[in-house]
Protein backbone atom coordinates (compact mmCIF):
# COMPACT_ATOMS: atom_id res chain seq x y z
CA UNK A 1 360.04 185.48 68.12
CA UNK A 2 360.78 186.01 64.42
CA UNK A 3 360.50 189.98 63.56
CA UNK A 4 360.02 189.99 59.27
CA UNK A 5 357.99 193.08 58.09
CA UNK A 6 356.86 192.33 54.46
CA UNK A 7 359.36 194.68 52.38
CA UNK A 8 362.19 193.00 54.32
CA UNK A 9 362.17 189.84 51.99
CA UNK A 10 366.00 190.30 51.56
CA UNK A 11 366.56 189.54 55.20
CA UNK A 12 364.13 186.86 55.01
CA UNK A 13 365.85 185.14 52.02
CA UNK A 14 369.13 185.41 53.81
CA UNK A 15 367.84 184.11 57.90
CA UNK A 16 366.34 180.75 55.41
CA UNK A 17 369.52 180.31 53.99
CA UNK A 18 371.52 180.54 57.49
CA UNK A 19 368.51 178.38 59.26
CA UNK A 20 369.49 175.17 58.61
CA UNK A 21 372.99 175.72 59.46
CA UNK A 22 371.28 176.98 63.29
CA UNK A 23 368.34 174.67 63.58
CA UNK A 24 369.67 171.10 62.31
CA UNK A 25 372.62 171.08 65.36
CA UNK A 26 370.73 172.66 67.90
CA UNK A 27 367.06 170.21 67.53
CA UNK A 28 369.70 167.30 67.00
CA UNK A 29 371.14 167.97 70.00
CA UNK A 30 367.47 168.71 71.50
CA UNK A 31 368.20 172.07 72.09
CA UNK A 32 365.98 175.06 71.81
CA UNK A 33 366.24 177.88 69.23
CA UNK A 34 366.87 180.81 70.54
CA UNK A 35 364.19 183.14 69.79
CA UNK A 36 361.57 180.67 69.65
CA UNK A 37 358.51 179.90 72.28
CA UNK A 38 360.75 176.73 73.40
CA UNK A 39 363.31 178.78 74.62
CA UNK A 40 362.92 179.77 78.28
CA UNK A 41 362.40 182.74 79.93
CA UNK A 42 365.12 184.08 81.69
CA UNK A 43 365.40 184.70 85.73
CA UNK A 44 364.42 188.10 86.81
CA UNK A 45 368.06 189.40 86.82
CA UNK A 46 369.03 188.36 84.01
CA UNK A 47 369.30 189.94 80.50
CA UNK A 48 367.51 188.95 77.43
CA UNK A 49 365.70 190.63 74.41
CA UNK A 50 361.83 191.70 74.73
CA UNK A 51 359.54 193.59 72.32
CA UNK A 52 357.42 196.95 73.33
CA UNK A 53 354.58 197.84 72.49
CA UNK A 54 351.41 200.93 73.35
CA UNK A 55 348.31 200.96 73.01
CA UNK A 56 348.08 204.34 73.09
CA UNK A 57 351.79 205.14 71.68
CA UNK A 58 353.15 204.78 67.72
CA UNK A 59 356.40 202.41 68.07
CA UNK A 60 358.96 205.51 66.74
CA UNK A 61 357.11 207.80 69.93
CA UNK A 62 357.77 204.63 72.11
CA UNK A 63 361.33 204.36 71.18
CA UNK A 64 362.11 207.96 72.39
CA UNK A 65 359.87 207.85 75.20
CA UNK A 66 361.81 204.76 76.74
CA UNK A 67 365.04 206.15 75.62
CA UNK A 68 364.26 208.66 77.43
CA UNK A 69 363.48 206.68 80.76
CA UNK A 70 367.44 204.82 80.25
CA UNK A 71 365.68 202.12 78.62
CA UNK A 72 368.34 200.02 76.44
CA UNK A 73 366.78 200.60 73.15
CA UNK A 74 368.12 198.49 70.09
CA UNK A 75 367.91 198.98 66.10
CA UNK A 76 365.97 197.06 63.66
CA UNK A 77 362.71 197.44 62.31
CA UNK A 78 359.40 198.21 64.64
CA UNK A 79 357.57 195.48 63.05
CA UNK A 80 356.80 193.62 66.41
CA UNK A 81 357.30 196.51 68.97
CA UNK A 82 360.61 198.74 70.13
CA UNK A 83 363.37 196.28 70.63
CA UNK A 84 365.31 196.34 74.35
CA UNK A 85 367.64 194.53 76.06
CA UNK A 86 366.33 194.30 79.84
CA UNK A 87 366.21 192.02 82.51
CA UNK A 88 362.51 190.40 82.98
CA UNK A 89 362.05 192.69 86.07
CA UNK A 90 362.02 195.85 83.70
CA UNK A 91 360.23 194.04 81.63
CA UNK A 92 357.39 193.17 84.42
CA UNK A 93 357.83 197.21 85.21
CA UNK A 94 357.02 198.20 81.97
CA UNK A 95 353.92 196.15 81.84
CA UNK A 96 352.56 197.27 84.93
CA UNK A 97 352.70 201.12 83.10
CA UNK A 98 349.80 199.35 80.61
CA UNK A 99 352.48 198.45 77.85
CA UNK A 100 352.88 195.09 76.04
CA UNK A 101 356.30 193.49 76.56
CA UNK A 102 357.14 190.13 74.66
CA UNK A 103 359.77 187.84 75.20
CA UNK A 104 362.39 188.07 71.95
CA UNK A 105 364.97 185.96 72.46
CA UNK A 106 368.19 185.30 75.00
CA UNK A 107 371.04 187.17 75.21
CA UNK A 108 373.70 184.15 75.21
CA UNK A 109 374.04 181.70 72.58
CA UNK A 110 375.04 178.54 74.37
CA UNK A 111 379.11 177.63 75.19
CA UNK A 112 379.38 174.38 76.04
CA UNK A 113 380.65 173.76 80.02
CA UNK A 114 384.14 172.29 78.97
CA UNK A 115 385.03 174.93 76.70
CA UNK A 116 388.39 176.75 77.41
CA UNK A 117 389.13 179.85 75.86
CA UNK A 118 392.45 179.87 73.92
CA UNK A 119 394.81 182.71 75.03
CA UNK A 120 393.54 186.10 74.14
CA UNK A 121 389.82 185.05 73.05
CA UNK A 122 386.62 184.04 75.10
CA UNK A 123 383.33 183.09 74.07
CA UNK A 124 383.94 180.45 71.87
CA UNK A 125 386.68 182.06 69.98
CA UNK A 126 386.39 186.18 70.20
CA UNK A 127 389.70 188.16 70.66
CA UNK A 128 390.12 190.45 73.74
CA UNK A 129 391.79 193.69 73.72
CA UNK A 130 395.21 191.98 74.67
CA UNK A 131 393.98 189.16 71.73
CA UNK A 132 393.91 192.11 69.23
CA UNK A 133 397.18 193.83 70.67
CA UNK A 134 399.21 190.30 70.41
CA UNK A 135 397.94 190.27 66.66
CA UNK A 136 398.16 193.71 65.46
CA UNK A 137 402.07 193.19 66.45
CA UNK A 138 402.61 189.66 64.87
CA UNK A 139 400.96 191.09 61.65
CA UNK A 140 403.39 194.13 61.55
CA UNK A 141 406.40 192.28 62.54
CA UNK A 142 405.75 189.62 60.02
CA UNK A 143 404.96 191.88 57.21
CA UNK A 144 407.21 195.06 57.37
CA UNK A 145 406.86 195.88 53.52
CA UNK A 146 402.63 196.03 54.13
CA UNK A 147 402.02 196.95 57.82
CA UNK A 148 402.51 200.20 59.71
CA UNK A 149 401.69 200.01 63.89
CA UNK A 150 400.73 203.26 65.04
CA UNK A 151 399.77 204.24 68.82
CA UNK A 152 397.10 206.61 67.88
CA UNK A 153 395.54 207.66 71.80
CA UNK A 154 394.98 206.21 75.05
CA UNK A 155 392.29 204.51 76.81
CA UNK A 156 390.20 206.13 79.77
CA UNK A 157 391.87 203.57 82.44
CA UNK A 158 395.56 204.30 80.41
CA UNK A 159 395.10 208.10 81.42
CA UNK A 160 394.04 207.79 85.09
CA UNK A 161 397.53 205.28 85.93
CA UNK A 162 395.49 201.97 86.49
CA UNK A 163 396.17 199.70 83.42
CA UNK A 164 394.22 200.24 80.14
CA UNK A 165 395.71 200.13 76.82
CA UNK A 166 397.37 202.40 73.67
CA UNK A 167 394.35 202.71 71.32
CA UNK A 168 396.02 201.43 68.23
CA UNK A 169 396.38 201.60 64.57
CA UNK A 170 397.38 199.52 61.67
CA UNK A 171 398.46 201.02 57.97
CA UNK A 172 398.28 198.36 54.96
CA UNK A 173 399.35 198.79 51.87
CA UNK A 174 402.24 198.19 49.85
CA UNK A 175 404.78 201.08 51.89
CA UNK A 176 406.95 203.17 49.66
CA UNK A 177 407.97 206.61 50.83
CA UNK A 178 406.05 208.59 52.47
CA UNK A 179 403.46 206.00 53.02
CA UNK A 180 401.54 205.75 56.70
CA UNK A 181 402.32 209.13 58.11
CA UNK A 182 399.70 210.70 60.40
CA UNK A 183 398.97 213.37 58.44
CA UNK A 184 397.43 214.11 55.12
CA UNK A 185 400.03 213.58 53.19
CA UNK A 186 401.02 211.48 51.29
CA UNK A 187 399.92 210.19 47.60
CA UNK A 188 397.78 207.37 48.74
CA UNK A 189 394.01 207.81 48.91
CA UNK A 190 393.07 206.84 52.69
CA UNK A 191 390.12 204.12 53.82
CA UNK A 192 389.79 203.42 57.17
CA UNK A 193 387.81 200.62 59.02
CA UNK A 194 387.24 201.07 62.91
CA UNK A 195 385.26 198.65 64.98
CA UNK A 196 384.00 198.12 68.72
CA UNK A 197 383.55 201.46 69.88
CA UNK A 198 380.80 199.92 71.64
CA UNK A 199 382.49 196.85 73.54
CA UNK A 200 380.26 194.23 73.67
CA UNK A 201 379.37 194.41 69.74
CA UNK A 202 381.44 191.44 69.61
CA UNK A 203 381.26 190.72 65.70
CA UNK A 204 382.27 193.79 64.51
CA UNK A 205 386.16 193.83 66.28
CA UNK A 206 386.51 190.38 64.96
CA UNK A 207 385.60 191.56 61.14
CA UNK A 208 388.41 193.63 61.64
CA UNK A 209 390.72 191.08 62.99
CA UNK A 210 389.65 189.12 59.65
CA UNK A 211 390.08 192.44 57.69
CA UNK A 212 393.74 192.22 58.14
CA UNK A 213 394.50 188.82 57.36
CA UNK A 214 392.43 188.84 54.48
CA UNK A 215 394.72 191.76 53.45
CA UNK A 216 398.27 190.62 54.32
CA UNK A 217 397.79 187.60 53.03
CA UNK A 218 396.12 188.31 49.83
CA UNK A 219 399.00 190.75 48.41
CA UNK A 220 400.80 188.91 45.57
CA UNK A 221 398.50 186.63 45.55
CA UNK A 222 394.80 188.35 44.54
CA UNK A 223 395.45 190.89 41.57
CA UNK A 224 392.48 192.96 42.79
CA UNK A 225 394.06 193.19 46.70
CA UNK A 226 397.10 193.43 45.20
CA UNK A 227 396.07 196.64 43.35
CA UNK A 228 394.18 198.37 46.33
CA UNK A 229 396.92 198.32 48.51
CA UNK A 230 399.83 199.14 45.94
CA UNK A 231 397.47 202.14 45.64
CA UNK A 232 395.63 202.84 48.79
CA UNK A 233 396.36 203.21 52.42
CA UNK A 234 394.06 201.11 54.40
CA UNK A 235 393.86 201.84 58.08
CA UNK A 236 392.42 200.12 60.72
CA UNK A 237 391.37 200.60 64.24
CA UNK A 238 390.45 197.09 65.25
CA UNK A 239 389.34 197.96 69.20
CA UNK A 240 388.33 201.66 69.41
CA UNK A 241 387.51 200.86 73.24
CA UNK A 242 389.74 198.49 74.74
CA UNK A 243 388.73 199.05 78.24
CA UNK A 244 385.38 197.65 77.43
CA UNK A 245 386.42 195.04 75.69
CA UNK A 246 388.28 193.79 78.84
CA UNK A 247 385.15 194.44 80.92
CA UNK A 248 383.00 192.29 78.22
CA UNK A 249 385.44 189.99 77.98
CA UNK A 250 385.82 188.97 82.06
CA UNK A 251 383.47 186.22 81.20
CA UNK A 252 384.92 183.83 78.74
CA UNK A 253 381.58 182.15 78.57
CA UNK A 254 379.01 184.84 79.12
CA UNK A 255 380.28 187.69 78.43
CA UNK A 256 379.19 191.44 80.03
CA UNK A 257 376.75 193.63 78.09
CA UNK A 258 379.35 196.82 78.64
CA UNK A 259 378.84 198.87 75.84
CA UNK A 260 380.45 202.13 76.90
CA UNK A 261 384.06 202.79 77.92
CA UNK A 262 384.68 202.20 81.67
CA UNK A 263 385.13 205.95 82.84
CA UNK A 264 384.24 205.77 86.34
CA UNK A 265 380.90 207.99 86.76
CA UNK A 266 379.65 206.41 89.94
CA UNK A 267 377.87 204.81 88.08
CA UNK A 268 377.11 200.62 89.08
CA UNK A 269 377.93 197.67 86.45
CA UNK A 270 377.28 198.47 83.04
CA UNK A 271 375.81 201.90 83.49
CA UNK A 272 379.53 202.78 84.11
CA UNK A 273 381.45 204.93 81.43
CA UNK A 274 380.71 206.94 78.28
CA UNK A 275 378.91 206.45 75.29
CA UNK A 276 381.78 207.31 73.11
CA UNK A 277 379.36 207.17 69.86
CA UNK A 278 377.38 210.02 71.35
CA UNK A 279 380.98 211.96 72.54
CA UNK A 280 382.45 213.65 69.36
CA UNK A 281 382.51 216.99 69.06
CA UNK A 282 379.77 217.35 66.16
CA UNK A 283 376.62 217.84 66.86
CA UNK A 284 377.01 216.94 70.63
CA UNK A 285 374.13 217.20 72.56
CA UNK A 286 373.94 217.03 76.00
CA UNK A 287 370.21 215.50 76.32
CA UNK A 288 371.43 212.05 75.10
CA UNK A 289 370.94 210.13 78.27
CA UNK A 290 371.72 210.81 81.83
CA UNK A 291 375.26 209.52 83.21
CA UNK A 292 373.90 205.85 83.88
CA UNK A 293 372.40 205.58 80.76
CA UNK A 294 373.48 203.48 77.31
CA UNK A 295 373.93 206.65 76.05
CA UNK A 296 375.75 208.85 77.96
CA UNK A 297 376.98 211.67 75.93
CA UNK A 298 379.59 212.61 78.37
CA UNK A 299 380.24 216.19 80.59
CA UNK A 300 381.21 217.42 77.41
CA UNK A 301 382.00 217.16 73.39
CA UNK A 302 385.04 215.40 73.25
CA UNK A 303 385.25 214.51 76.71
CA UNK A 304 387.03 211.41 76.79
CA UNK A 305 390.45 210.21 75.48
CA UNK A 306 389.52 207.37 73.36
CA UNK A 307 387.36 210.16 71.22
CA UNK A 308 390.43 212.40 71.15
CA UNK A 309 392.89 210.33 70.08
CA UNK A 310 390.52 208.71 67.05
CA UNK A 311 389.75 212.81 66.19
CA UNK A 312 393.09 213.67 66.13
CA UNK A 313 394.62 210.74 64.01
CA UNK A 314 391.68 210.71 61.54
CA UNK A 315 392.05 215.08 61.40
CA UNK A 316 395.49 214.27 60.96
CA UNK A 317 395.40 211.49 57.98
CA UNK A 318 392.55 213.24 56.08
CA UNK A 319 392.31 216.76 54.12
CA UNK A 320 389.97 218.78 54.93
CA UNK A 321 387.49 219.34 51.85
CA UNK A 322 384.22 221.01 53.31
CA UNK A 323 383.20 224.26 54.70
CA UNK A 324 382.20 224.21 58.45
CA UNK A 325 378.69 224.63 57.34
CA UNK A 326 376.62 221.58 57.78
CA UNK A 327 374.71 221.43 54.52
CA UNK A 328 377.56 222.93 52.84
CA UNK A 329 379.05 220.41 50.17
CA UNK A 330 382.54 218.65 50.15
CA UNK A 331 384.77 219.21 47.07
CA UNK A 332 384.52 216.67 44.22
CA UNK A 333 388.52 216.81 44.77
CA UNK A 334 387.95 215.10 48.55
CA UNK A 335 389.48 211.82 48.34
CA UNK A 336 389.18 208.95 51.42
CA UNK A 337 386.63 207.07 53.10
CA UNK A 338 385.52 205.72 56.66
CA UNK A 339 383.96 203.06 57.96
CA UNK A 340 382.64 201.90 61.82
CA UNK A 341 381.35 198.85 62.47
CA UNK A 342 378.60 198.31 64.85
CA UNK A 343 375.81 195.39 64.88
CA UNK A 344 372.88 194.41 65.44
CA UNK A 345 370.27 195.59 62.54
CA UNK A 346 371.68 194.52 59.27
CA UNK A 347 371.50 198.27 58.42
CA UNK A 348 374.23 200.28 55.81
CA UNK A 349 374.61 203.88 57.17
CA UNK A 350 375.07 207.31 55.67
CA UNK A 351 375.75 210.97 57.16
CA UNK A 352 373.39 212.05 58.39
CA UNK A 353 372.71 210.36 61.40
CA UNK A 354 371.66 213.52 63.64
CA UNK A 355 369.06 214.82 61.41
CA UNK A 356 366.85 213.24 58.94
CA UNK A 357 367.33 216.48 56.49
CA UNK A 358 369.70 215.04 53.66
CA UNK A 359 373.23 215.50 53.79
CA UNK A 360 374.89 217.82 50.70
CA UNK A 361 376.57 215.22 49.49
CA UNK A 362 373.84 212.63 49.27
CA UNK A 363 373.50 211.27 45.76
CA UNK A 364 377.25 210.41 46.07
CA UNK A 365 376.99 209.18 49.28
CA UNK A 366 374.21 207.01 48.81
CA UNK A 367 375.37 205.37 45.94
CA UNK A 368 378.40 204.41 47.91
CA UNK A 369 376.38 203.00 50.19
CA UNK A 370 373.72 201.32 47.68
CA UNK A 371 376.99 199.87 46.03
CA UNK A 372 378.01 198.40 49.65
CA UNK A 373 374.48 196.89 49.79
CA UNK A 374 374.46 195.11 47.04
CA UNK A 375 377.10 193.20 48.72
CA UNK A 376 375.85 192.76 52.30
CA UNK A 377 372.45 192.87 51.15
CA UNK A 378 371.67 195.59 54.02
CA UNK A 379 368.99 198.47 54.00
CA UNK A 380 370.46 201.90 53.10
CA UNK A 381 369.17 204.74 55.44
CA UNK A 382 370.23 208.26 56.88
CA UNK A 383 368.77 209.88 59.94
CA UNK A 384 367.61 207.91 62.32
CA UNK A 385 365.97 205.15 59.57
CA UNK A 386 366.09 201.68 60.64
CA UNK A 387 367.80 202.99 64.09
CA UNK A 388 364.33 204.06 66.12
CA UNK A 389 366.93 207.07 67.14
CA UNK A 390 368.77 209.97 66.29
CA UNK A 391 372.87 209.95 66.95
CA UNK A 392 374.32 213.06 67.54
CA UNK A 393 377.79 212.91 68.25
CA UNK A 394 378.59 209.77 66.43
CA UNK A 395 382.06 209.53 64.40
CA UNK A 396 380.67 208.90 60.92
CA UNK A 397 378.59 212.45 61.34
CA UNK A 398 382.15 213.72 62.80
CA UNK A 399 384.35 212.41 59.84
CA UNK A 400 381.59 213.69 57.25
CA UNK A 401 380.41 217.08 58.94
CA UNK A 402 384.21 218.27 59.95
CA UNK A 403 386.39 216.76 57.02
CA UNK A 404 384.00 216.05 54.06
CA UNK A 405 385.31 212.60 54.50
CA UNK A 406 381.93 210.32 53.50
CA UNK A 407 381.57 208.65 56.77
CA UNK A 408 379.50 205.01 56.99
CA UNK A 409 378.06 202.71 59.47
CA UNK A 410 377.51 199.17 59.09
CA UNK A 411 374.99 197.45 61.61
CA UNK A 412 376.54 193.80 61.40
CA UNK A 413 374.26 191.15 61.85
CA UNK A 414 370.33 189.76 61.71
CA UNK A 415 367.81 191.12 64.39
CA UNK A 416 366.66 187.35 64.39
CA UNK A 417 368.06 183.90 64.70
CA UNK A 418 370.99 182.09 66.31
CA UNK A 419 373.52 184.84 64.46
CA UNK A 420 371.49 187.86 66.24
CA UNK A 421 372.40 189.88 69.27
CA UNK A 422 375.29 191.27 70.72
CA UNK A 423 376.94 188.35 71.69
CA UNK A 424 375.84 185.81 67.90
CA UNK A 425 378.12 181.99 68.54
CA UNK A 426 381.94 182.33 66.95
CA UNK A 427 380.72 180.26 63.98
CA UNK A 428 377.91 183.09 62.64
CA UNK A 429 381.27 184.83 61.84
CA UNK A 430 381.89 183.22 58.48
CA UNK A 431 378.48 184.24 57.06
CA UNK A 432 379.18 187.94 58.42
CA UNK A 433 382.56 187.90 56.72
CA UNK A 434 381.32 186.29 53.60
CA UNK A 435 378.45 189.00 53.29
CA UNK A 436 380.66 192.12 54.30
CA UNK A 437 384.57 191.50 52.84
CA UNK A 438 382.61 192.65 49.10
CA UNK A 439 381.51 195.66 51.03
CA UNK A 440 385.06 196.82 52.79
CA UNK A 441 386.92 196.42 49.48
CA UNK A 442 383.76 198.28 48.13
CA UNK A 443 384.26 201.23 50.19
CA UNK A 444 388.31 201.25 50.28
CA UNK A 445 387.75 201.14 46.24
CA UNK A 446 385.81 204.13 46.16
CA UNK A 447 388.37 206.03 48.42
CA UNK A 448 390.26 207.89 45.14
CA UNK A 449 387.23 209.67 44.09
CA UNK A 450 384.36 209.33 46.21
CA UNK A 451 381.98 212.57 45.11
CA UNK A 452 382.27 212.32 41.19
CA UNK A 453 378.96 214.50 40.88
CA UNK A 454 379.51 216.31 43.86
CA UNK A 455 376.02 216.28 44.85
């Protein structure tokens, strides 16, 4: 099922141009397209994308009602109904409650049976945690004069004595001294990219894996990369939730749909854990979803170490340029941006995202993130546009609302075709890189003066 309202040409214009590339193998092959009526339902257990609709309901009073319930509600537009992941049981529940409930699409993309996953990746070529960790330590070893490894916090299983990981760190740019120190100072302007807070958002750690070899091994070589790390300090957090990752990653061929961090709540499969989007201490709210739910807030702001240890490092690496007010403005002297990547909507996110009242900063801020779009080719929204929610307690409202940092989301990824989904085949990541490397360098460009109005 193809979801296209009629002012999203853009996305149209862009699924055409990658449809070839998914149709032409899969019908030679005699496949099915994903998404389409050929493509079969899936067993009552099992996972796959469905559309929601009311007769008696608008779409956006849907989306919070079944939010509400622990429903696993998605972003993208409401053109066809309120997106979910479910299993075809919920789906046949929500149906008998008098609501409309079409099939969208699966949640795999085919692996063939022989594949077999290369040390430290799965599905077809994705890192793992350990994948990322092997890297991150290659890249710094091999390039001392450009990479800084940092330990920056510790993952939820790392705290409680039964495995887990360091959440780590990388610093790029061209190190002189006083470069890559955890706190604000330093010359150097600061970007930093952090991906796969939510675990099984699969595209967005690998953008960052890409991120830094596009980096390392562009300096000397590209004058424009050359001149944005000579100048800049570009950080990156490639795997914000390790523990997840390891949890998605347990199936090299289809992986788990964990999207929180695997704090044990009592909670079964992947109801366990946090939401650790909803779990900094800005704006958190406490009526975000009940402990089972996609989007548990946590017992508290701040609750869990992965959000602590990303609070602390960013506190530490950033001035402070805004009163504590929220629609108090940041100084037109703040300098450094942030980025967290997330996927699936095809969406380019400013602050706010837990109110749809503007942000003090928003002419600057938007522009940034009009700038990124003409890129990626995303919609640019605020509040809870092109999300169907509101997210109180994510990190680009923290960064923004306690620093003055401008704070962005990227939603990586169509809501249709072969390339949509949590878990999109390892070759849809060349068209994601393509489309988003001219929006990083965008952002980590603006870092040295990013509110030249101030408004």
């Amino acid at each position: 099922m193809t979801r296209f309202a009629p002012s999203h040409r853009s996305r149209l214009r862009r699924w055409l141009a990658a449809a070839t590339a998914v149709l032409l193998p899969l019908l030679g092959a005699g496949l099915a397209v994903p998404g389409s009526a050929a493509a079969s339902v899936p067993t009552t257990a099992e996972q796959a994308y469905y559309d929601v609709t009311s007769p008696s309901t608008t779409a956006a009073g849907l989306a919070t009602d079944l939010t509400r319930r622990g429903y696993d509600v998605l972003e993208g537009p409401l053109t066809h109904g309120v997106p979910i992941l479910a299993t075809a049981a919920d789906a046949q529940r929500l149906r008998h409650r008098g609501l409309t409930v079409h099939y969208a699409g699966p949640l795999y993309q085919p692996v063939a049976s022989t594949f077999r996953a290369a040390a430290g990746t799965y599905y077809g070529g994705y890192h793992t945690a350990a994948g990322h960790e092997d890297h991150n330590r290659q890249v710094a070893s091999a390039h001392p004069d450009l990479v800084v490894l940092r330990g920056i916090g510790q993952s939820w299983l790392k705290t409680q004595s039964s495995g887990g990981h360091d959440i780590q760190a990388l610093c790029i740019t061209k190190i002189k001294a006083g470069d890559c120190a955890t706190t604000s100072g330093g010359s150097k302007p600061k970007f930093t990219l952090m991906a796969q807070m939510h675990a099984r958002e699969l595209a967005t750690g690998e953008l960052a894996y890409m991120w830094i070899d596009y980096l390392v091994n562009n300096y000397g070589a590209n004058a424009d990369v050359t001149r944005l790390m000579d100048t800049t300090e570009l950080w990156v957090i490639p795997i914000a939730n390790p523990d997840g990752v390891d949890i998605v990653s347990s199936n090299s061929t289809r992986p788990v749909s964990q999207r929180k961090n695997a704090h044990d709540n009592g909670c079964s499969g992947t109801g366990r854990g946090v939401d650790l989007n909803r779990n900094s201490s800005y704006h958190w709210d406490v009526n975000q979803g009940t402990k089972c739910s996609e989007t548990y807030p946590g017992t508290n702001a701040a609750s869990e170490p992965e959000t602590q240890g990303i609070q602390n490092f960013l506190a530490g690496i950033y001035r402070d340029t805004k009163p504590s007010a929220d629609f108090s403005p940041a100084t037109t002297d703040t300098t450094g941006t942030f980025l967290t990547l997330h996927s699936y909507a095809e969406l380019d996110i400013y602050p706010y995202g837990w109110t749809n009242s503007l942000a003090p900063n928003n002419n600057d801020l938007r522009t940034i993130a009009t700038a990124m779009s003409q890129s990626n080719h995303y919609d640019v929204v605020h509040g809870d546009g092109g999300l169907n929610y509101f997210a109180p307690g994510a990190t680009d409202d923290w960064i923004y609302g306690t620093r003055g940092v401008p704070g962005y989301t990227i939603e990586v990824g169509p809501d249709t075709s072969g390339c949509s989904g949590f878990f999109p085949r390892y070759s849809c990541m060349s068209s994601f890189w393509s489309l988003n490397r001219p929006a990083f360098l965008t952002l980590a460009n603006a870092a040295a003066h990013p509110y030249p109005t101030g408004h």
